[in-house]
Protein backbone atom coordinates (compact mmCIF):
# COMPACT_ATOMS: atom_id res chain seq x y z
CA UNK A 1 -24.18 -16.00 -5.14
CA UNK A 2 -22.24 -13.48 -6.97
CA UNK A 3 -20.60 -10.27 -5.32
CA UNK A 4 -22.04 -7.42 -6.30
CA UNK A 5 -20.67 -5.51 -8.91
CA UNK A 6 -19.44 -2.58 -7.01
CA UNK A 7 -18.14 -4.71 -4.71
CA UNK A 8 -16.28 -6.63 -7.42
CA UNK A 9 -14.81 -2.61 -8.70
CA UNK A 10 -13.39 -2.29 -5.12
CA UNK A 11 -11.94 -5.63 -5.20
CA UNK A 12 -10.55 -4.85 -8.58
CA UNK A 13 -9.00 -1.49 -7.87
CA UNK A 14 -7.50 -2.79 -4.22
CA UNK A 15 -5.94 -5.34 -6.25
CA UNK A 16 -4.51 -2.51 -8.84
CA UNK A 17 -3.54 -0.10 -6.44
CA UNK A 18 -1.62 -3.23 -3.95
CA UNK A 19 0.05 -4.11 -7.31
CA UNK A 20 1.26 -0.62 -7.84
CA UNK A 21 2.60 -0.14 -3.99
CA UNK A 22 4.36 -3.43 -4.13
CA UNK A 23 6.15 -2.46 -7.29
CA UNK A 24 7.02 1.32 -6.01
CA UNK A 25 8.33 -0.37 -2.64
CA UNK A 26 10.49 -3.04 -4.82
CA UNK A 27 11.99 -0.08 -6.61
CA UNK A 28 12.43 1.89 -3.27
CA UNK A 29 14.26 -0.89 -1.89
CA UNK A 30 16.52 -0.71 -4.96
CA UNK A 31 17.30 2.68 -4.97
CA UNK A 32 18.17 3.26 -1.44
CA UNK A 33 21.66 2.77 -0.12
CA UNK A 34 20.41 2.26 3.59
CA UNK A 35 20.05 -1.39 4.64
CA UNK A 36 17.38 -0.68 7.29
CA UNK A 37 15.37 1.39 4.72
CA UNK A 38 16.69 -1.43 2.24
CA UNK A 39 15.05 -3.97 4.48
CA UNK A 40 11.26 -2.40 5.28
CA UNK A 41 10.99 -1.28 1.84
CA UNK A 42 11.44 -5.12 1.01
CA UNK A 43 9.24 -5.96 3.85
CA UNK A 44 6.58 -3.31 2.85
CA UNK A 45 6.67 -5.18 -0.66
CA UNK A 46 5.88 -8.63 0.18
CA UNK A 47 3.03 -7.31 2.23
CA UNK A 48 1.31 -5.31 -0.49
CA UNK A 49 1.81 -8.60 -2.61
CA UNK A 50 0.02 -10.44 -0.10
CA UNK A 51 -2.63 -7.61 -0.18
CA UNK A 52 -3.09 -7.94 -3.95
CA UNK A 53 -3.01 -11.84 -3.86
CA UNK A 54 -5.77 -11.58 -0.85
CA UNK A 55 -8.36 -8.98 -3.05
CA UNK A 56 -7.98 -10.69 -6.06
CA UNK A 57 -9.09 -14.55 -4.66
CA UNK A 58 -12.08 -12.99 -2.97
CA UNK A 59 -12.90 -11.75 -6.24
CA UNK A 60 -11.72 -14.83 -7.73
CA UNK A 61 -13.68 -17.47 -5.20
CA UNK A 62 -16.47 -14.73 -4.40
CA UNK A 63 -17.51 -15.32 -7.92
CA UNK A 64 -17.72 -11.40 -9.17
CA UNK A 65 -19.14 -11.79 -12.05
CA UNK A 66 -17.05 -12.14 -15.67
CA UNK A 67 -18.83 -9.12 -17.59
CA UNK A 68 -18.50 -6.56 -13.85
CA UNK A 69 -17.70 -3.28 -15.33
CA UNK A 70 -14.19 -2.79 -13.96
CA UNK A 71 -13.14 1.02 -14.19
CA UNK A 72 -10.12 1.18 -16.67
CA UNK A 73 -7.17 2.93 -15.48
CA UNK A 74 -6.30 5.63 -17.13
CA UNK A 75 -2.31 5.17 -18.67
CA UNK A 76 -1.75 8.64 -18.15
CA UNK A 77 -2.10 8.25 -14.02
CA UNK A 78 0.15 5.40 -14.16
CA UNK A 79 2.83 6.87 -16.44
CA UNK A 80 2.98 10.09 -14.40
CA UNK A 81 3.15 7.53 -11.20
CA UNK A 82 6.18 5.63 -12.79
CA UNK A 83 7.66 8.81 -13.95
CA UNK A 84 7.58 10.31 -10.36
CA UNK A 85 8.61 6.97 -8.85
CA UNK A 86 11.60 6.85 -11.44
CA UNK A 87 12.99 10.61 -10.60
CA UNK A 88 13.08 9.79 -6.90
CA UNK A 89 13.54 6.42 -6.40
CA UNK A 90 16.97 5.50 -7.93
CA UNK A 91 20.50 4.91 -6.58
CA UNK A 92 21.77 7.91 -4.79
CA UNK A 93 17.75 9.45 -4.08
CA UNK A 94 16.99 11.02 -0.99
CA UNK A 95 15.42 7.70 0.97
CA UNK A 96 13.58 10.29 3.39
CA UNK A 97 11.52 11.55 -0.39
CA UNK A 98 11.05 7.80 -0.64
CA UNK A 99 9.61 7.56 2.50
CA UNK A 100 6.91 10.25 1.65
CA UNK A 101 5.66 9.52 -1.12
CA UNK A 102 4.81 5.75 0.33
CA UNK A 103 3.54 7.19 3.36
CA UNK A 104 1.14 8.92 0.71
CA UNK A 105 0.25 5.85 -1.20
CA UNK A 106 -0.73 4.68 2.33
CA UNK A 107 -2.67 7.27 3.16
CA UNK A 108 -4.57 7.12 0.23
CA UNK A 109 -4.89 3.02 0.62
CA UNK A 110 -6.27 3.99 3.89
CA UNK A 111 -9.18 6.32 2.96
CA UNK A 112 -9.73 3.67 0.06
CA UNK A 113 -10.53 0.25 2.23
CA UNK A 114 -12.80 2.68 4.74
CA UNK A 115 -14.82 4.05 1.84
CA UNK A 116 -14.96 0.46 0.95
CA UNK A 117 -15.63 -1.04 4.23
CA UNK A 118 -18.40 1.58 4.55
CA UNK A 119 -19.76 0.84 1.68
CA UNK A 120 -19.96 -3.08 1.91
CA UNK A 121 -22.80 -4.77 1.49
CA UNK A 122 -22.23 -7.81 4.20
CA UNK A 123 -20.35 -8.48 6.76
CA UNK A 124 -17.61 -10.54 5.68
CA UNK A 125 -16.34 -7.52 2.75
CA UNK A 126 -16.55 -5.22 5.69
CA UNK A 127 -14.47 -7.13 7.91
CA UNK A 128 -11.88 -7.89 4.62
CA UNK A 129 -11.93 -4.36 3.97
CA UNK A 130 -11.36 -3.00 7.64
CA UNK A 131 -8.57 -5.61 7.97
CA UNK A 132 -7.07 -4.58 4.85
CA UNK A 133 -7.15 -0.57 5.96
CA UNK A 134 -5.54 -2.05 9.53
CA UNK A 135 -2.83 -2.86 7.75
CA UNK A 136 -2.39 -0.09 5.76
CA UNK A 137 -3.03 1.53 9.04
CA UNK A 138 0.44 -0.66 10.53
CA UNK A 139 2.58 0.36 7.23
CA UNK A 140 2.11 4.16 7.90
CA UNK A 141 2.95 3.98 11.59
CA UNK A 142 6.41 2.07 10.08
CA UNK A 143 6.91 4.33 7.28
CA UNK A 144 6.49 7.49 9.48
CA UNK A 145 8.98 5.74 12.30
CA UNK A 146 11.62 4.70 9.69
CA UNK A 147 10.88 8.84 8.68
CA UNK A 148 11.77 10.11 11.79
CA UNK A 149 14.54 7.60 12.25
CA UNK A 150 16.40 8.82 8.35
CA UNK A 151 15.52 12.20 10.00
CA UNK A 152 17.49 12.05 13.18
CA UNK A 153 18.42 8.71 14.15
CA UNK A 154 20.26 10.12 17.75
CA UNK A 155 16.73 11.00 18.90
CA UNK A 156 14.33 8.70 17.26
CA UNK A 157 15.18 6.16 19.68
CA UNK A 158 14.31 8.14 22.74
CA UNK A 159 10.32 8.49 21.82
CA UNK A 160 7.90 7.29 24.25
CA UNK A 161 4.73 5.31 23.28
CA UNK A 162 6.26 5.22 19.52
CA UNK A 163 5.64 2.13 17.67
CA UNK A 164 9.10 1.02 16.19
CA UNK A 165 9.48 -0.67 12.77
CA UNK A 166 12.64 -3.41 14.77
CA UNK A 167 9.79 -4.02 17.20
């Protein structure tokens, strides 16, 4: 049986935006000069990849139908994305502004899979969307460690009941 078609949209836009994260994080990595930032940014990367690889076979082998009406992306969102992306994320850029604007993107990737997961219409896309935010979930609690961390690394490792992105 067919997913619905709004379920096929979510599918289709959690694919989008995991595409987008894992190409901001690939450029993050690039511009930063720190090898632990370096390294999660990397790691941050190949987990939104999985992400987007994960939506798009349920789509794919959940048989969302050829015609679904997809909503188009509008250019202009992307190309003010990239342009932001490309003024802060370069060799020599700030890697705490880096940090910021992915723990945004997670946010937002956050609020996206539970307005999904609440609006599923079995159990199964519920439990693929909840995972999916629990993850998201993870990658803020990293980005906002490796944050404090660039901020002050003499007292970031003092923090009690912290989770730690080396853990």
């Amino acid at each position: 049986m067919p997913l619905s078609e709004k379920l096929c949209q979510i599918l289709q836009t959690g694919a989008r935006k995991e595409s987008d994260a894992h190409d901001f994080y690939l450029r993050a990595a690039d511009g930063t000069d720190h090898p632990l930032g370096k390294r999660m940014f990397e790691r941050l990367a190949d987990e939104e990849a999985k992400h987007e690889q994960l939506l798009q076979s349920w789509a794919d082998h959940g048989a969302c139908p050829a015609d679904a009406g997809f909503p188009e992306t509008d250019p202009d969102i992307l190309k003010r994305a990239q342009a932001r992306i490309d003024r802060v994320v370069k060799p020599g850029a700030a890697d705490v502004e880096a940090i910021q604007i992915g723990q945004e993107m997670e946010r937002k990737a956050i609020a996206f899979y539970q307005e999904g997961a609440d609006a599923a219409e079995d159990g199964e896309s519920r439990k693929l969307l909840l995972r999916l935010k629990a993850e998201e979930d993870k990658h803020l609690a990293l980005l906002a460690d490796l944050y404090e961390y660039m901020r002050n690394p003499n007292l970031w490792s003092i923090a009690d009941e912290h989770h730690h992105f080396d853990a």
